[in-house]
Protein backbone atom coordinates (compact mmCIF):
# COMPACT_ATOMS: atom_id res chain seq x y z
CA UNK A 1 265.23 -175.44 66.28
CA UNK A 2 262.36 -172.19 67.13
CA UNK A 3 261.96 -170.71 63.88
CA UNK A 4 261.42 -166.88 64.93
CA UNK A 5 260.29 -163.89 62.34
CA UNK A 6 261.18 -160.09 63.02
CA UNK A 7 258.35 -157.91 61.59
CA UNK A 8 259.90 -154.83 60.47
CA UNK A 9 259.17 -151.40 58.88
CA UNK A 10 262.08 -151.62 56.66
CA UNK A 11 265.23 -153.40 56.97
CA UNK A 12 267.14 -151.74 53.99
CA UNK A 13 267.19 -148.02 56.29
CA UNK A 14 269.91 -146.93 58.11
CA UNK A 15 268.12 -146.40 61.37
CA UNK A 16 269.99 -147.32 64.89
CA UNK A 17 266.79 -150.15 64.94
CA UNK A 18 267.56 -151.88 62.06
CA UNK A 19 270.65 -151.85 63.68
CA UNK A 20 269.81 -153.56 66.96
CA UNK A 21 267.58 -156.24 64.70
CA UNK A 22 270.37 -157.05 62.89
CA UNK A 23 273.06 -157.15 65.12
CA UNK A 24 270.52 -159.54 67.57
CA UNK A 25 269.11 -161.85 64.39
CA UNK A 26 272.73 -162.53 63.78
CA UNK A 27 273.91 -163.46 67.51
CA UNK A 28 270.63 -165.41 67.58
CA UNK A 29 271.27 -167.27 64.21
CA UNK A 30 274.75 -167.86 65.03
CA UNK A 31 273.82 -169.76 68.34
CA UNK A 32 272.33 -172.66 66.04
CA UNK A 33 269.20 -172.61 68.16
CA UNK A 34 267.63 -170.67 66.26
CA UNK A 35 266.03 -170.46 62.64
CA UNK A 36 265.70 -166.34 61.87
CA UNK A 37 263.16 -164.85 58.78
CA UNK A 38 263.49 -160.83 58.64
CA UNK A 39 259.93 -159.98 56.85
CA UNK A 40 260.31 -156.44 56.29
CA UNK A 41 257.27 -154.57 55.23
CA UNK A 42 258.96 -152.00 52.76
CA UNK A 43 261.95 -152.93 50.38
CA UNK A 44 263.87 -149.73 49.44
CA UNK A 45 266.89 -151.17 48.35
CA UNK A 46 268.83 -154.92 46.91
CA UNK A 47 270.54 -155.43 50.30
CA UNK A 48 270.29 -154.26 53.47
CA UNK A 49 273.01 -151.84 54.89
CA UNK A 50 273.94 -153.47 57.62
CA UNK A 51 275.65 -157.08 57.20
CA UNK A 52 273.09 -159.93 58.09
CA UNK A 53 274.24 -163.44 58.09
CA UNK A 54 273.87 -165.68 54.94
CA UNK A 55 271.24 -167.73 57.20
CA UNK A 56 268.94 -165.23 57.86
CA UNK A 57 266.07 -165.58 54.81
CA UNK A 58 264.74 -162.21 54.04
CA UNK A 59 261.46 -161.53 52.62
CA UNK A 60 259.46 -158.41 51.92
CA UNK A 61 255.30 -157.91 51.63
CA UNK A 62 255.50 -154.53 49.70
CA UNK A 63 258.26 -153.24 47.03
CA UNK A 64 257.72 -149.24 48.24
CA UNK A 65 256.67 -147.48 51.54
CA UNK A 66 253.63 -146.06 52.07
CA UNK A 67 251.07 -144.98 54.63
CA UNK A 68 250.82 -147.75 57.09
CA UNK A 69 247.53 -146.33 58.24
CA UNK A 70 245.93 -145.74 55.34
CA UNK A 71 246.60 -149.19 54.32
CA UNK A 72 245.70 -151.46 57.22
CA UNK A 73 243.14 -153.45 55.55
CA UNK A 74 245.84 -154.38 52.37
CA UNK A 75 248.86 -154.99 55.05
CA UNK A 76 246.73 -156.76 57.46
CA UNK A 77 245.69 -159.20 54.01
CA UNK A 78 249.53 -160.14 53.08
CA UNK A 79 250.53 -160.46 56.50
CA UNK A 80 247.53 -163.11 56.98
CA UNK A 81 249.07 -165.35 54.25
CA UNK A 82 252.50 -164.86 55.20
CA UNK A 83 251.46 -166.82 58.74
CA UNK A 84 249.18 -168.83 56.98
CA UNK A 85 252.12 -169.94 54.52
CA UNK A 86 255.27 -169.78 57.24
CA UNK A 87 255.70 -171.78 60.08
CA UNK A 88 256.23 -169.55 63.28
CA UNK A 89 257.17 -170.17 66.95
CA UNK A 90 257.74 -166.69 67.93
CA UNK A 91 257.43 -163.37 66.24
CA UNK A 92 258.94 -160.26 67.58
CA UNK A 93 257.25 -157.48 66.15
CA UNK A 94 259.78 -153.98 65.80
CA UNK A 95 257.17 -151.49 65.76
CA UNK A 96 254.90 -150.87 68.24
CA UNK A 97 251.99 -149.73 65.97
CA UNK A 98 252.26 -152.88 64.00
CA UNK A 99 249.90 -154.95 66.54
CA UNK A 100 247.05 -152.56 64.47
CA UNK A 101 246.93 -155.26 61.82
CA UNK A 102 249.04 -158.37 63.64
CA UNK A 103 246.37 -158.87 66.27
CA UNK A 104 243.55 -160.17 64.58
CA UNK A 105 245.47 -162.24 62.47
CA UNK A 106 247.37 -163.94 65.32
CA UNK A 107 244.64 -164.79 67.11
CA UNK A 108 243.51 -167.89 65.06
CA UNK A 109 247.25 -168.85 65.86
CA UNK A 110 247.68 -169.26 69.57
CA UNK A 111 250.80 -171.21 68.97
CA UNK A 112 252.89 -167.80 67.77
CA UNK A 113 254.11 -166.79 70.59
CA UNK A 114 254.34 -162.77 70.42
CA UNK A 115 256.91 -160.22 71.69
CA UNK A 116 256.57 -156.50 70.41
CA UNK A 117 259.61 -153.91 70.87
CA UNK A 118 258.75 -150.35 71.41
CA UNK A 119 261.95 -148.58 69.63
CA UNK A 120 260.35 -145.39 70.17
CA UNK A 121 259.28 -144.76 74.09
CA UNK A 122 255.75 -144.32 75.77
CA UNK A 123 256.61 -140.23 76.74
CA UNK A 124 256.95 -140.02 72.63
CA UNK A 125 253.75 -141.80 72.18
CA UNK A 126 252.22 -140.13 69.51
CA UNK A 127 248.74 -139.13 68.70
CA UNK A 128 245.67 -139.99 70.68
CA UNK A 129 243.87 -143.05 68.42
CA UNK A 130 246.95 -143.18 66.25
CA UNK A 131 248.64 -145.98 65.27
CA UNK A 132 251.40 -146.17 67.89
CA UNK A 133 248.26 -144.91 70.81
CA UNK A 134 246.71 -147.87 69.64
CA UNK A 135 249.55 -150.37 69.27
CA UNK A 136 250.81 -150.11 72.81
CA UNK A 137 247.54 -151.22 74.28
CA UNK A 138 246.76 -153.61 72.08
CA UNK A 139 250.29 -154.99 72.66
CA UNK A 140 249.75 -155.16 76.46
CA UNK A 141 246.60 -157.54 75.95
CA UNK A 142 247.16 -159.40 73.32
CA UNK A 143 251.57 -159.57 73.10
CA UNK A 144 252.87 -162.21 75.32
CA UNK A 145 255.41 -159.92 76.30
CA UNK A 146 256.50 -155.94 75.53
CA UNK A 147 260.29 -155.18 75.36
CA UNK A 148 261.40 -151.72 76.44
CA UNK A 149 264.79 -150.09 76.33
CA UNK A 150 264.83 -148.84 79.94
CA UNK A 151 264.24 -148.96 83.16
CA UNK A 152 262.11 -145.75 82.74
CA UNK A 153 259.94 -146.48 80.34
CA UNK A 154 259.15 -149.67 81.73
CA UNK A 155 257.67 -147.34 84.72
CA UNK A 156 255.79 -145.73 82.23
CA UNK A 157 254.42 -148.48 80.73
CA UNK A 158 253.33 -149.70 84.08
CA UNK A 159 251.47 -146.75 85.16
CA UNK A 160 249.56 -145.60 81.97
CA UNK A 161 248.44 -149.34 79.88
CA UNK A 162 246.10 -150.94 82.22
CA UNK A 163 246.55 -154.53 80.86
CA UNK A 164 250.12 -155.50 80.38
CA UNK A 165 250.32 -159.55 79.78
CA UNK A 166 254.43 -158.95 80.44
CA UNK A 167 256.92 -156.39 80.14
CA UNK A 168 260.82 -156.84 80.16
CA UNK A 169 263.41 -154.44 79.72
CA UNK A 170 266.33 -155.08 77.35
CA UNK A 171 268.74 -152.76 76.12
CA UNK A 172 269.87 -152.49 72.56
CA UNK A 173 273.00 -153.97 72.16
CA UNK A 174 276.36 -152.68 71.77
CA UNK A 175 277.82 -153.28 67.80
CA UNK A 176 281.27 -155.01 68.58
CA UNK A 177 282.77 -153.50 65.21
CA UNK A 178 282.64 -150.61 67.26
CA UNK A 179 286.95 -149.96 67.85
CA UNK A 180 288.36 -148.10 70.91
CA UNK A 181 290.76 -145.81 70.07
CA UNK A 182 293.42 -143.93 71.66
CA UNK A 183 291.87 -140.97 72.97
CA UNK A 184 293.17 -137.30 70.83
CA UNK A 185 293.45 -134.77 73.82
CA UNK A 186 294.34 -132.47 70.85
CA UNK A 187 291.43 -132.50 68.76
CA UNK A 188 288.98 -129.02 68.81
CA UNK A 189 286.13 -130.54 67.30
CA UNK A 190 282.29 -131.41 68.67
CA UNK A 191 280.47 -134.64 67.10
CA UNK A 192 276.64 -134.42 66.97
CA UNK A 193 274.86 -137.48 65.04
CA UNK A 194 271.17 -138.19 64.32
CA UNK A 195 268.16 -136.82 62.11
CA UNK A 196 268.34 -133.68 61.58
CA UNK A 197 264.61 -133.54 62.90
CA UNK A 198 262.68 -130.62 65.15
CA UNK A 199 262.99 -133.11 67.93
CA UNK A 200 266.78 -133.61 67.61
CA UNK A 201 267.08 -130.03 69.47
CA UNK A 202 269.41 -128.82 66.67
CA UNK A 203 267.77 -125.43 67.74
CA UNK A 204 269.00 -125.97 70.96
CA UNK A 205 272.63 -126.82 69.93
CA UNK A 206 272.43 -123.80 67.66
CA UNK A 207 272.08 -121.34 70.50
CA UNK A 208 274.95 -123.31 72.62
CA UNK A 209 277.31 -123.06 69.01
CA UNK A 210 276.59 -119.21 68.91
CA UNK A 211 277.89 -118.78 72.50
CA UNK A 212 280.49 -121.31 72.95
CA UNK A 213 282.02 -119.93 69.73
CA UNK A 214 281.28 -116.43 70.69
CA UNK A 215 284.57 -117.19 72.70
CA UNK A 216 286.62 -120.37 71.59
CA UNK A 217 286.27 -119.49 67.54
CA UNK A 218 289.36 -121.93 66.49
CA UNK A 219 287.10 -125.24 67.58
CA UNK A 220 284.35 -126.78 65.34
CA UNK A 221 281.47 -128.45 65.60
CA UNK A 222 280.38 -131.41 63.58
CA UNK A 223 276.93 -132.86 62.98
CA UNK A 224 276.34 -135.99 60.73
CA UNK A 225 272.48 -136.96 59.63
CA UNK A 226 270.25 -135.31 57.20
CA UNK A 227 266.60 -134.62 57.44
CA UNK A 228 263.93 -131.90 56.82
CA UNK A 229 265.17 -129.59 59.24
CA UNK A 230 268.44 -128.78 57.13
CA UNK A 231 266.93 -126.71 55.54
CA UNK A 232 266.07 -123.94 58.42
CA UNK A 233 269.07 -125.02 60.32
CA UNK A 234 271.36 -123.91 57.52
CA UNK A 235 269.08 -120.92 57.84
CA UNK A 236 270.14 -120.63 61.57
CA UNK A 237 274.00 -121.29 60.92
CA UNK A 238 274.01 -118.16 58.82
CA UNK A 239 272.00 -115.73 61.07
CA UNK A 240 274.40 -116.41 63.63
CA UNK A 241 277.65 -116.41 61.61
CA UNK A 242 278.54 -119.98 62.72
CA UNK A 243 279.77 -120.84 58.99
CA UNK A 244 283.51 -121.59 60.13
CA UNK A 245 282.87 -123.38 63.10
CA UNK A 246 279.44 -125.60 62.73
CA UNK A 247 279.44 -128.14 59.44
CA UNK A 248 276.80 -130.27 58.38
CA UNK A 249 278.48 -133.39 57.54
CA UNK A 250 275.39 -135.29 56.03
CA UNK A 251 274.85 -139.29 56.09
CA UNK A 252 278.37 -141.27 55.74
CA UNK A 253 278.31 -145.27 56.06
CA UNK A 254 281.55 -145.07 58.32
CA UNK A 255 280.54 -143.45 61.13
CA UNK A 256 282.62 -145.48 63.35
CA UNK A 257 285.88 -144.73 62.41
CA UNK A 258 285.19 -141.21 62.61
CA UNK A 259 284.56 -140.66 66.31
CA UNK A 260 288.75 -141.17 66.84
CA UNK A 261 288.73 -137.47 65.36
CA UNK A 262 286.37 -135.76 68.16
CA UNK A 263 287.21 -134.30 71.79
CA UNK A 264 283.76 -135.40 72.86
CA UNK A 265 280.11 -135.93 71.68
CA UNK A 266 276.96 -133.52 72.28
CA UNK A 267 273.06 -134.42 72.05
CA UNK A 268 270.76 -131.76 72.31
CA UNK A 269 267.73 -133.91 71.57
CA UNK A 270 264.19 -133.42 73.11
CA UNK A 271 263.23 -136.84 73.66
CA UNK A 272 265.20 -139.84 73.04
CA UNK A 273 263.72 -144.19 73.11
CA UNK A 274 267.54 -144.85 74.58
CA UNK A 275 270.30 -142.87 72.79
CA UNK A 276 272.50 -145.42 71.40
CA UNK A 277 274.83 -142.87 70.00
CA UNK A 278 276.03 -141.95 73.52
CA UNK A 279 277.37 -145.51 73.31
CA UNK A 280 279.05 -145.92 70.53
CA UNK A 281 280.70 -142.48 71.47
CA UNK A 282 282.20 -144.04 74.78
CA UNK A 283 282.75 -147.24 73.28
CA UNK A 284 284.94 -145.11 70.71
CA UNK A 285 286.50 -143.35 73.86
CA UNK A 286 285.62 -139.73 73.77
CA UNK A 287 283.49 -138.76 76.42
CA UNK A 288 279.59 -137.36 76.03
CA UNK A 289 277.34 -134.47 77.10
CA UNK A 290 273.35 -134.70 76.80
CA UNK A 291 270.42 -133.41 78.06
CA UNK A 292 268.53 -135.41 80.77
CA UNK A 293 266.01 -136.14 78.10
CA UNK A 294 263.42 -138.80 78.44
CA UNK A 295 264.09 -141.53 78.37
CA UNK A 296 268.05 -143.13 77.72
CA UNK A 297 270.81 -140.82 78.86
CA UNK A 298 270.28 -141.09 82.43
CA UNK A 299 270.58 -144.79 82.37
CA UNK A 300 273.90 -144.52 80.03
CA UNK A 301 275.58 -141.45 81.32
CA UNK A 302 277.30 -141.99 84.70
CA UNK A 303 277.51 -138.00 85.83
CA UNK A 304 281.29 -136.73 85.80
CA UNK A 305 282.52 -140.07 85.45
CA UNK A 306 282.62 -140.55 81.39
CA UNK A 307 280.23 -137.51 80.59
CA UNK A 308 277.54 -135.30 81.99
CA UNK A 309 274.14 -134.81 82.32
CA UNK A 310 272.56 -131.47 81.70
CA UNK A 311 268.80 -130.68 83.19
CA UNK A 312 266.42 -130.61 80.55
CA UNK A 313 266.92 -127.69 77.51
CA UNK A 314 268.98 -125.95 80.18
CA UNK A 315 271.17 -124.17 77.51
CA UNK A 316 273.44 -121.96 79.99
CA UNK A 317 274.31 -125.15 82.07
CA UNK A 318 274.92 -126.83 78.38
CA UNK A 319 276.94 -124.10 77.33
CA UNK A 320 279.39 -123.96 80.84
CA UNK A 321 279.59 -128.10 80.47
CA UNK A 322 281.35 -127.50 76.59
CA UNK A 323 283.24 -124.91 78.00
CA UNK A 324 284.31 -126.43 80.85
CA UNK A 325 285.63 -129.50 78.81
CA UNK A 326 287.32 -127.34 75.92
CA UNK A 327 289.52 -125.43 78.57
CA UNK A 328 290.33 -128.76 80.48
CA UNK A 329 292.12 -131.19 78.31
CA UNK A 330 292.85 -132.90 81.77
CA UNK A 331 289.48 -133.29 82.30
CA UNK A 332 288.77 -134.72 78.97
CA UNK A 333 291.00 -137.45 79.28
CA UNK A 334 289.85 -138.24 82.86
CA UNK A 335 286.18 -138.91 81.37
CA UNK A 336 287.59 -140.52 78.16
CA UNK A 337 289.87 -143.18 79.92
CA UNK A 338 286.57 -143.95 82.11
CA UNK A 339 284.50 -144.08 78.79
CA UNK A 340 283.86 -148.07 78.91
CA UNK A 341 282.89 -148.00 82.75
CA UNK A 342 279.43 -149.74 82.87
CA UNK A 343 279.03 -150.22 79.56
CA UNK A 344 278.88 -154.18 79.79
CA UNK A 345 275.29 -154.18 80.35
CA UNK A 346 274.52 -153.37 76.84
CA UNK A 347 277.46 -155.81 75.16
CA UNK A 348 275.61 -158.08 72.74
CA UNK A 349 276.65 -161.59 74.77
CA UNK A 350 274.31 -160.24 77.92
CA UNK A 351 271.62 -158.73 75.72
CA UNK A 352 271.45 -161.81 73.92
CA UNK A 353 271.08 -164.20 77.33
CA UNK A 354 268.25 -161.61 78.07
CA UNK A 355 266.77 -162.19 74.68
CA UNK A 356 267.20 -166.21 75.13
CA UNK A 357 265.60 -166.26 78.44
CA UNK A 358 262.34 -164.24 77.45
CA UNK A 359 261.54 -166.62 74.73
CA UNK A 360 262.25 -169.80 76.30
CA UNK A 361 260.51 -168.34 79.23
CA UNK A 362 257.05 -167.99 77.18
């Protein structure tokens, strides 16, 4: 039985990666092949949120966060005896900066083999000489393989890392608790979920609310997340007087069982690593709008089939799109009974073949 180890930030958040790590560890665990540790580098909480199988050990190297990259040196040190103490086949490493203080380490152990994950993308690559800068091209040497979520930032990989050992691309998988419900042609309300973060484009969405409710005031729109932006967008949702029609519905644990409520769902959001909540919207059944945003819509999104695509931060084409589908109820359903159309590719049983083929591959 490969005993494998996913390094993590923090396995306790509520993050759509610590998703995809869980819902994988537990296919992977589940096929008896393989014997799964979760070291997380952070604990923040007793128990993860999302349900891990009673198989999986976890273990943690530090009881708060901090600054990763002020602390290197201290990180690198408990890392070092958790190899040194652990037997290892293969570690997948979730954050691309992480190969900063993994490298060196792993080195002395040519045995590990090493696969790093880039949950962000290499268009949202951060700063020169930072952490992630760094990670990526220290991950193309040194990594036995890099996993990307798409086709498109496998390009991108391609043409800016000189020295790329292997790259694969693997989508994150589908959560089967996800239910498919009967589609409500009668509902009037938007769904918007994620961070409420600059990069989110709630701006954006705030100038499409202000005209789409300029004219169709009896619909709402609903966005669930929380983050420092809250603050200036409540500032935003009372310039414009959109008090009675956009809500800020905060974090809920039941996110799922929500969607069945919503005529479709919106993202706005400058950048994107893959946009899993487009999924779980058509897996729900209600059909999705988004901005051609680097780097996941394009490759989930099949254009007037179960959604559309909108060219990049163009807010009049946004703003015809909502309209179009809030006048159309026909329309609606068409795209929401075409909702699961393609969306096997990212169902957990072929992500996990993917998964088992890379590692016994290396």
């Amino acid at each position: 039985m490969s005993k494998v180890t996913f390094l993590v930030k923090n396995i306790y958040n509520q993050g759509g990666d610590t998703r995809s790590v869980c819902i994988l560890a537990n296919k992977l665990v589940a096929s008896e092949n393989y014997e799964i540790t979760i070291l997380s580098l952070f604990k923040t909480a007793e128990t993860p949120l999302f349900a891990l199988d009673n198989r999986i050990k976890i273990l943690n190297l530090f009881d708060e966060p901090f600054s990763v990259r002020k602390n290197i040196i201290n990180i690198k040190k408990k890392f070092k005896r958790y190899v040194n103490e652990n037997s290892i086949d293969f570690l997948i490493i979730e954050a691309i900066g992480f190969n900063c203080f993994t490298w060196r380490v792993l080195k002395k152990f040519p045995n590990i083999k090493t696969v790093s994950v880039e949950h962000a993308s290499y268009a949202d690559g951060g700063k020169v000489f930072g952490l992630a800068w760094f990670g990526r091209r220290i991950a193309g040497k040194y990594n036995d393989s890099i996993v990307v979520l798409t086709n498109r930032d496998r390009a991108d990989y391609l043409q800016n890392v000189r020295k790329i050992n292997r790259i694969e691309q693997i989508y994150n998988p589908l959560d089967e608790s996800i239910a498919n419900f009967s589609y409500n042609s009668n509902s009037k309300k938007i769904i918007t979920c994620g961070r409420l973060v600059k990069v989110k484009g709630y701006d954006y969405l705030l100038e499409v609310a202000e005209r789409v409710f300029a004219k169709h005031k009896e619909w709402e729109w609903h966005i669930y997340g929380s983050g420092n932006y809250q603050k200036e967008m409540n500032g935003i949702i009372d310039a414009k007087n959109l008090r009675n029609n956009v809500y800020l519905k905060g974090e809920v644990i039941d996110i799922y069982s929500r969607y069945k409520e919503y005529s479709f769902y919106v993202m706005t959001s400058r950048k994107e690593s893959f946009g899993m909540v487009l999924i779980e919207a058509l897996q729900s059944g209600i059909p999705v709008i988004s901005f051609d945003c680097k780097n996941g819509p394009a490759e989930i999104i099949n254009q007037n089939v179960n959604g559309y695509l909108i060219s990049d931060f163009n807010v009049e084409e946004m703003v015809e799109r909502i309209e179009h589908l809030i006048v159309n109820a026909d329309v609606r359903k068409k795209l929401a009974k075409n909702s699961l159309l393609g969306l096997d590719r990212f169902e957990i049983d072929n992500i996990v073949r993917k998964w088992t083929e890379l590692l016994e591959s290396l």
